[in-house]
PDB file of N, CA and C in Angstrom:
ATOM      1  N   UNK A   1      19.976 -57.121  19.653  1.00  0.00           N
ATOM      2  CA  UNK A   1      18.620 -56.606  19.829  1.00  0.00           C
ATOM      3  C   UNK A   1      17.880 -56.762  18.500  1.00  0.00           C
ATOM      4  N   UNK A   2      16.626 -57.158  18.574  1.00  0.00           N
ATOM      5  CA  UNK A   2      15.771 -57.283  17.564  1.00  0.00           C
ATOM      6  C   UNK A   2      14.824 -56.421  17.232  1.00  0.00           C
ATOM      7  N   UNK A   3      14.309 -56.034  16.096  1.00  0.00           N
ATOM      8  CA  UNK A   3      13.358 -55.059  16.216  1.00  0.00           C
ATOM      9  C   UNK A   3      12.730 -55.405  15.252  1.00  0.00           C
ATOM     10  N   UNK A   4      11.154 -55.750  16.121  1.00  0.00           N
ATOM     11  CA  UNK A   4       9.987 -55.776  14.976  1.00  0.00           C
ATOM     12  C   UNK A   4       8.978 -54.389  14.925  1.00  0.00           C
ATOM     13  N   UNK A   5       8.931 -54.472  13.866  1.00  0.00           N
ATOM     14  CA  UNK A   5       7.608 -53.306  13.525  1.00  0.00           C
ATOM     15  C   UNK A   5       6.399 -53.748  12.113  1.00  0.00           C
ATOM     16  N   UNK A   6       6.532 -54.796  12.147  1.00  0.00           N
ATOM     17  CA  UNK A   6       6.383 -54.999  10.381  1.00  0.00           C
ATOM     18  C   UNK A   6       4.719 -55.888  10.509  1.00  0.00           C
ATOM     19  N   UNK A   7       3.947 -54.957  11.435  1.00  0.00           N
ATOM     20  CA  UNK A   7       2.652 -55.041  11.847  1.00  0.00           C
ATOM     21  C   UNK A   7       1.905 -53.678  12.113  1.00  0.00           C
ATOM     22  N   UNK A   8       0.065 -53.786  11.620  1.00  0.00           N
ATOM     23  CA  UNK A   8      -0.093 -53.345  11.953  1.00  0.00           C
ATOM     24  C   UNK A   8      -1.261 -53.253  13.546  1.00  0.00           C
ATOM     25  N   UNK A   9      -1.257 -52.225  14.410  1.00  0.00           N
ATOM     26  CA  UNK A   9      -1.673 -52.012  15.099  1.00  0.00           C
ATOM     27  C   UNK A   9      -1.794 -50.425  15.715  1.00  0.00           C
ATOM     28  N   UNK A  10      -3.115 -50.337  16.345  1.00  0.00           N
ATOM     29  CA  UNK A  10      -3.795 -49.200  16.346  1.00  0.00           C
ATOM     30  C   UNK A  10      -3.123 -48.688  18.021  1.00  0.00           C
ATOM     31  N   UNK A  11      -2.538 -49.269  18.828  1.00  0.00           N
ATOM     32  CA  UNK A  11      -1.870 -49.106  19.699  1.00  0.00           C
ATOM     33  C   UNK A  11      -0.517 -48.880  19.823  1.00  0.00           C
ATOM     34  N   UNK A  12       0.077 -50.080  19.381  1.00  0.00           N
ATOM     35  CA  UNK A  12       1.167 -50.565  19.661  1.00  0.00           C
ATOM     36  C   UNK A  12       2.343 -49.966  18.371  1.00  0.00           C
ATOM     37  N   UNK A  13       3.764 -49.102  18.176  1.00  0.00           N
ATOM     38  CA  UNK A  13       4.304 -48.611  16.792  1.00  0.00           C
ATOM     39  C   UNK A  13       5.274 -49.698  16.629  1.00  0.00           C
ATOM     40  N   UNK A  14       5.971 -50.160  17.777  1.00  0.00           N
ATOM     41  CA  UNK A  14       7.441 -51.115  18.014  1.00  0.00           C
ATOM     42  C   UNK A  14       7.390 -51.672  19.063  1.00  0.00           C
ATOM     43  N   UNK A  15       8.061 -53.730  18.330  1.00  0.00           N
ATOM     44  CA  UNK A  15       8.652 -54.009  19.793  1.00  0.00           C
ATOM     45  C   UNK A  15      10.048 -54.692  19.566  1.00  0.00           C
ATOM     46  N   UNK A  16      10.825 -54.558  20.632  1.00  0.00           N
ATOM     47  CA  UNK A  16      11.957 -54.963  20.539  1.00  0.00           C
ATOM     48  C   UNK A  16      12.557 -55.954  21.595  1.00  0.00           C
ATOM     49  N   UNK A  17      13.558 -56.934  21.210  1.00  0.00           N
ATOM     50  CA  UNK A  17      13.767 -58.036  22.029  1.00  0.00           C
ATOM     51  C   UNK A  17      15.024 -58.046  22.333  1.00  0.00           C
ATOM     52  N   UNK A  18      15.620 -58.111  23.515  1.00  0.00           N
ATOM     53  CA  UNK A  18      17.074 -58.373  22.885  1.00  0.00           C
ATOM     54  C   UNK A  18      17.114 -60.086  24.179  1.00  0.00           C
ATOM     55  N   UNK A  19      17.478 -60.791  22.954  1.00  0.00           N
ATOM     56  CA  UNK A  19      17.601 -62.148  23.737  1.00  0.00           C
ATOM     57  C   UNK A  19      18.788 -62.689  24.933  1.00  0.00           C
ATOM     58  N   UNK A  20      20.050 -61.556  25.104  1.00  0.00           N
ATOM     59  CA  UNK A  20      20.913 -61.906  25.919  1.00  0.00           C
ATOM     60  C   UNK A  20      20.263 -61.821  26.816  1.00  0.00           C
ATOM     61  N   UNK A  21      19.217 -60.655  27.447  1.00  0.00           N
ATOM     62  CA  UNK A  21      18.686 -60.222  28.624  1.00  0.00           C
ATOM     63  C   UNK A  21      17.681 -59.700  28.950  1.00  0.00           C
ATOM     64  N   UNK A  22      17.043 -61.228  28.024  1.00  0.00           N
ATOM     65  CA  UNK A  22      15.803 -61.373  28.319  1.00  0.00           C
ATOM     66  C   UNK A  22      14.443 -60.501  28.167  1.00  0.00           C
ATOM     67  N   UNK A  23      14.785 -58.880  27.706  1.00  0.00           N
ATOM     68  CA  UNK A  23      14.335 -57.897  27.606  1.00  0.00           C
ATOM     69  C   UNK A  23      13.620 -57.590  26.544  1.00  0.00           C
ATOM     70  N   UNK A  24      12.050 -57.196  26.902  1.00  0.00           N
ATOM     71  CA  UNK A  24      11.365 -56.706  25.968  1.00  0.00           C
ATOM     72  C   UNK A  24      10.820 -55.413  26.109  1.00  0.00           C
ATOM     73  N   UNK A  25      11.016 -54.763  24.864  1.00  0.00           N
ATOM     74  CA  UNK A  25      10.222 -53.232  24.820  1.00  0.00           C
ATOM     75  C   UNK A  25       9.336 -53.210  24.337  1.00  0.00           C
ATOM     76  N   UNK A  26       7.980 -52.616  24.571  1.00  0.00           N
ATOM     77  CA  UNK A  26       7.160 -52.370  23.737  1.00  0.00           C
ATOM     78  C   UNK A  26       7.123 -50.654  23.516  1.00  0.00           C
ATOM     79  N   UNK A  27       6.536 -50.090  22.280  1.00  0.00           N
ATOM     80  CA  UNK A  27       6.444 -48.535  21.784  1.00  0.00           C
ATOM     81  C   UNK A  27       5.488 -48.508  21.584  1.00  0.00           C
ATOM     82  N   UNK A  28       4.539 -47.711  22.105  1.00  0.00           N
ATOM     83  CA  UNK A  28       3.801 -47.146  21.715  1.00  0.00           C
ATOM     84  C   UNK A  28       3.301 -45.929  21.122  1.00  0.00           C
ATOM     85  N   UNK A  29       2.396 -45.940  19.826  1.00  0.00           N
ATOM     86  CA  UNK A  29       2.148 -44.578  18.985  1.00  0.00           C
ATOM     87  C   UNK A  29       2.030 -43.360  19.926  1.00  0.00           C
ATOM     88  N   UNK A  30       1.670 -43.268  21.193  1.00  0.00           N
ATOM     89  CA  UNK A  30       1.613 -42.119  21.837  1.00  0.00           C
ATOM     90  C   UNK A  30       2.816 -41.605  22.818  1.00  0.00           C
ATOM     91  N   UNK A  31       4.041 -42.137  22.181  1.00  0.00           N
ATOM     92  CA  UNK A  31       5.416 -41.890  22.480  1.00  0.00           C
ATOM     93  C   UNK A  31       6.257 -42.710  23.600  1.00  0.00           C
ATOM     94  N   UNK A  32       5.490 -43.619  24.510  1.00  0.00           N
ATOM     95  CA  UNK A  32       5.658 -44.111  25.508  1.00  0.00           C
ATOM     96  C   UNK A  32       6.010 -45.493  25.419  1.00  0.00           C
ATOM     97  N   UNK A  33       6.743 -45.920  26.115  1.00  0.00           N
ATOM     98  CA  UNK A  33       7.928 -47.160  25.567  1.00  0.00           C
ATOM     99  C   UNK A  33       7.554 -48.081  27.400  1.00  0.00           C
ATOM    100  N   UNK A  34       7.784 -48.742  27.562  1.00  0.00           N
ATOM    101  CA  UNK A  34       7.850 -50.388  28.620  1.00  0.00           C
ATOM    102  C   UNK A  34       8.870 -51.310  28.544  1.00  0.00           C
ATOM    103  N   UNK A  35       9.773 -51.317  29.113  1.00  0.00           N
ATOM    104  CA  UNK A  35      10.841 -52.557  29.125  1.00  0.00           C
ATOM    105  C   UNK A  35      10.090 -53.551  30.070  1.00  0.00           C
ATOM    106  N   UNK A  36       9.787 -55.045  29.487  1.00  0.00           N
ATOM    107  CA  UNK A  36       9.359 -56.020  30.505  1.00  0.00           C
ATOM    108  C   UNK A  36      10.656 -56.858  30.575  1.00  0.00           C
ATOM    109  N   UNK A  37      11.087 -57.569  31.582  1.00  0.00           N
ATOM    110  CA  UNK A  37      12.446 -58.602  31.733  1.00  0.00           C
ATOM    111  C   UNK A  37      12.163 -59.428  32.748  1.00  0.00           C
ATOM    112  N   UNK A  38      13.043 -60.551  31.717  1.00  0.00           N
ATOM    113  CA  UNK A  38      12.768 -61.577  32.165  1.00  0.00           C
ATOM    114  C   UNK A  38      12.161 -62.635  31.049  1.00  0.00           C
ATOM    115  N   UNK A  39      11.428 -61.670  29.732  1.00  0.00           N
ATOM    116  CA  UNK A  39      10.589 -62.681  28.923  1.00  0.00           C
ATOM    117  C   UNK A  39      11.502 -63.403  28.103  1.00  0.00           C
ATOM    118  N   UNK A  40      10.778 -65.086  28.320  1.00  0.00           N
ATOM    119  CA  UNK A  40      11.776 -66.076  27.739  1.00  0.00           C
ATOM    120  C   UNK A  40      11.245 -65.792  26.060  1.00  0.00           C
ATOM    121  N   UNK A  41      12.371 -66.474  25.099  1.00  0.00           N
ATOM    122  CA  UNK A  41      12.317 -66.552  23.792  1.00  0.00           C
ATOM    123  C   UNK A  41      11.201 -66.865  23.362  1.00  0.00           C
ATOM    124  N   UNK A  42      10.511 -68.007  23.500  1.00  0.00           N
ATOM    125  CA  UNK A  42       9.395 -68.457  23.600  1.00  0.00           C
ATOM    126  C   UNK A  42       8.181 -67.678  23.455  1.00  0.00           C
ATOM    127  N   UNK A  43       8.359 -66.867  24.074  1.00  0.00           N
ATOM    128  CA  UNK A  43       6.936 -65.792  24.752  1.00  0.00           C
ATOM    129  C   UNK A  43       7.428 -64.729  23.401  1.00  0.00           C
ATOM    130  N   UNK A  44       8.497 -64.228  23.310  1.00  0.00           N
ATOM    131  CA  UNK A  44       8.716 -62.957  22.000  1.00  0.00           C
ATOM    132  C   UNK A  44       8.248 -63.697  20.760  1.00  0.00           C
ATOM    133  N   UNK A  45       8.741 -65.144  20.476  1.00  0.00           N
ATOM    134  CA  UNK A  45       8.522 -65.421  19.166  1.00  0.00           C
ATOM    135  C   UNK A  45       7.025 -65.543  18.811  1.00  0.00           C
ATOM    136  N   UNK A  46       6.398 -65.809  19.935  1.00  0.00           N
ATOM    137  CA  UNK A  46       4.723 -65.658  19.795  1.00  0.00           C
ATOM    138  C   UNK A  46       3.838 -64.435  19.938  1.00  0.00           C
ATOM    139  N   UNK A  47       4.922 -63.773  20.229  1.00  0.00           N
ATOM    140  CA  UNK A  47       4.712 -62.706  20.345  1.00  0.00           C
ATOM    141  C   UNK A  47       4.400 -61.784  18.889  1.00  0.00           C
ATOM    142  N   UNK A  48       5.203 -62.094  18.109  1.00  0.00           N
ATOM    143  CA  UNK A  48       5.383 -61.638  16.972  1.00  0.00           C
ATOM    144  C   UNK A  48       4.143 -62.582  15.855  1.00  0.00           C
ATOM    145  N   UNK A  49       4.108 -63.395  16.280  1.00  0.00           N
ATOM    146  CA  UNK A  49       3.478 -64.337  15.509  1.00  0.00           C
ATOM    147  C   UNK A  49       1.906 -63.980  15.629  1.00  0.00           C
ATOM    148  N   UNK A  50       1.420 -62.921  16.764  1.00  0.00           N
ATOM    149  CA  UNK A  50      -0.189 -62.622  17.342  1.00  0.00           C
ATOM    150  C   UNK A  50      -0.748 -62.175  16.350  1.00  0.00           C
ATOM    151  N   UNK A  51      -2.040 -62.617  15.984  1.00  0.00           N
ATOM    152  CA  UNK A  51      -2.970 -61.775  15.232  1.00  0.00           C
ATOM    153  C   UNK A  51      -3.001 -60.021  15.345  1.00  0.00           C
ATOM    154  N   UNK A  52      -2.980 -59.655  17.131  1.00  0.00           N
ATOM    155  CA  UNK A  52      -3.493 -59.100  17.719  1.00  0.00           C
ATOM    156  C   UNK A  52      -2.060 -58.626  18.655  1.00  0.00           C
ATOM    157  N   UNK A  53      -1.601 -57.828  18.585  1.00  0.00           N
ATOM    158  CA  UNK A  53      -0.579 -57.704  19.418  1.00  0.00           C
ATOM    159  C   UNK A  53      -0.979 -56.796  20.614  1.00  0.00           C
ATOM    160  N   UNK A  54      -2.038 -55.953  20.791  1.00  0.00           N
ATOM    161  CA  UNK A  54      -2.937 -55.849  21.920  1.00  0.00           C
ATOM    162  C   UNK A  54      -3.112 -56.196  22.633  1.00  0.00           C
ATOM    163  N   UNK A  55      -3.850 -57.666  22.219  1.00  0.00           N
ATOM    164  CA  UNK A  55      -4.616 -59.050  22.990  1.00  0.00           C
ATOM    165  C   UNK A  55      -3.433 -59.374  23.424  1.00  0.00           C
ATOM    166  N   UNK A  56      -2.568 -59.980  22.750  1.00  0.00           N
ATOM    167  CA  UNK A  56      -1.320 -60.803  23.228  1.00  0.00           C
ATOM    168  C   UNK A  56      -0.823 -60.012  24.538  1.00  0.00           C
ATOM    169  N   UNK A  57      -0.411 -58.555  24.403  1.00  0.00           N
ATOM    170  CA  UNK A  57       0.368 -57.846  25.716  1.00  0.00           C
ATOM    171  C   UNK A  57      -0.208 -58.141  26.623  1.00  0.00           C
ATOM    172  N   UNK A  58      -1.855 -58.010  26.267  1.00  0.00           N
ATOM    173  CA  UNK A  58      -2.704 -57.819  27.460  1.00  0.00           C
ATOM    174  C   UNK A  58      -3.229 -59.347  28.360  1.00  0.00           C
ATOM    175  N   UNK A  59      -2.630 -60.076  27.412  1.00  0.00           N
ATOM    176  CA  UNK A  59      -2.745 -61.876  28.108  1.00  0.00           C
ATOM    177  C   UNK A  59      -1.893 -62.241  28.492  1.00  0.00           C
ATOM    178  N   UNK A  60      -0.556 -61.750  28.015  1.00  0.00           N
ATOM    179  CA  UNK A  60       0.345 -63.213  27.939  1.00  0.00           C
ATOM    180  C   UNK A  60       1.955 -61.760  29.004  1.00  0.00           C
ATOM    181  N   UNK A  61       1.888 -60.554  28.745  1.00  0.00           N
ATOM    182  CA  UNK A  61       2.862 -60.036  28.899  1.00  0.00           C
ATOM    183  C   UNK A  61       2.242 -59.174  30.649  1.00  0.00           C
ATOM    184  N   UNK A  62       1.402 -57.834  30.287  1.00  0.00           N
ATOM    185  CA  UNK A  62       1.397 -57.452  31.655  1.00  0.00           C
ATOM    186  C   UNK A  62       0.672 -57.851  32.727  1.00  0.00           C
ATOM    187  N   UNK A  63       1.484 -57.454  33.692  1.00  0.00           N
ATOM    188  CA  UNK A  63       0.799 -58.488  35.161  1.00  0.00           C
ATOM    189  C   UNK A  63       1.423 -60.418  35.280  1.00  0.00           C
ATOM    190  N   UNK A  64       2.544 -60.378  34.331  1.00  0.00           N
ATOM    191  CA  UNK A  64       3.130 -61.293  34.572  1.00  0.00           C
ATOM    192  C   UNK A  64       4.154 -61.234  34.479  1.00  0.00           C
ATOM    193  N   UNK A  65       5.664 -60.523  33.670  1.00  0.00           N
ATOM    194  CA  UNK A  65       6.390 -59.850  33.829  1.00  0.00           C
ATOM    195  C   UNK A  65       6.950 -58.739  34.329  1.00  0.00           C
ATOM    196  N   UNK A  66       7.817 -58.720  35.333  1.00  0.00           N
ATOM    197  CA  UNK A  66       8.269 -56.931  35.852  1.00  0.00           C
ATOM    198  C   UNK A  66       8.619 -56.235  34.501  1.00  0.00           C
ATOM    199  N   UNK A  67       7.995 -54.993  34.635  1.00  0.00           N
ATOM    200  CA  UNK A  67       8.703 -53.727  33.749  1.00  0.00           C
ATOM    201  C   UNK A  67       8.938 -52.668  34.673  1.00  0.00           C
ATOM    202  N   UNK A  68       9.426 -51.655  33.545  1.00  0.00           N
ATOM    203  CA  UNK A  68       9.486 -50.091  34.063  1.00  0.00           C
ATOM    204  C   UNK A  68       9.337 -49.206  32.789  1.00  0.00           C
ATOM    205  N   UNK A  69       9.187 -48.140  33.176  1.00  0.00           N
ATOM    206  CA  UNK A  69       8.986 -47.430  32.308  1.00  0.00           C
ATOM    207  C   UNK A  69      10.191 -46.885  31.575  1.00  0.00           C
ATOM    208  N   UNK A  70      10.195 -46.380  30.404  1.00  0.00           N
ATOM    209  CA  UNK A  70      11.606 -46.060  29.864  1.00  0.00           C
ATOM    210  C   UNK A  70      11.579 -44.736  29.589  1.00  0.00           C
TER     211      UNK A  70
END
């Protein structure tokens, strides 16, 4: 499992990847966490790479990946 935090953003505190299974978390500052699965490598490493990690969730991650809540 990977864990980035080493951004800032006014939403978003942590996200974490773990590449066996496909699984991404996002944390948010208001205590509330999202597992999406299924996201390929591809999609995390650009993930990390966003200006905007906001924009990015809100384009590229929900409403195209299943999550649940954690």
């Amino acid at each position: 499992m990977e864990t980035y935090d080493a951004f800032e953003s006014s939403n978003i505190a942590s996200l974490k990847y773990d590449s066996d299974t496909l699984t991404l978390q996002v944390s948010f500052h208001n205590g509330s966490a999202y597992q999406y699965f299924d996201v390929p490598q591809q999609i995390w490493e650009a993930f990390k790479l966003a200006d905007s990690k906001g924009v990015f969730l809100n384009a590229e991650i929900k409403g195209t990946y299943r999550y649940s809540k954690v």
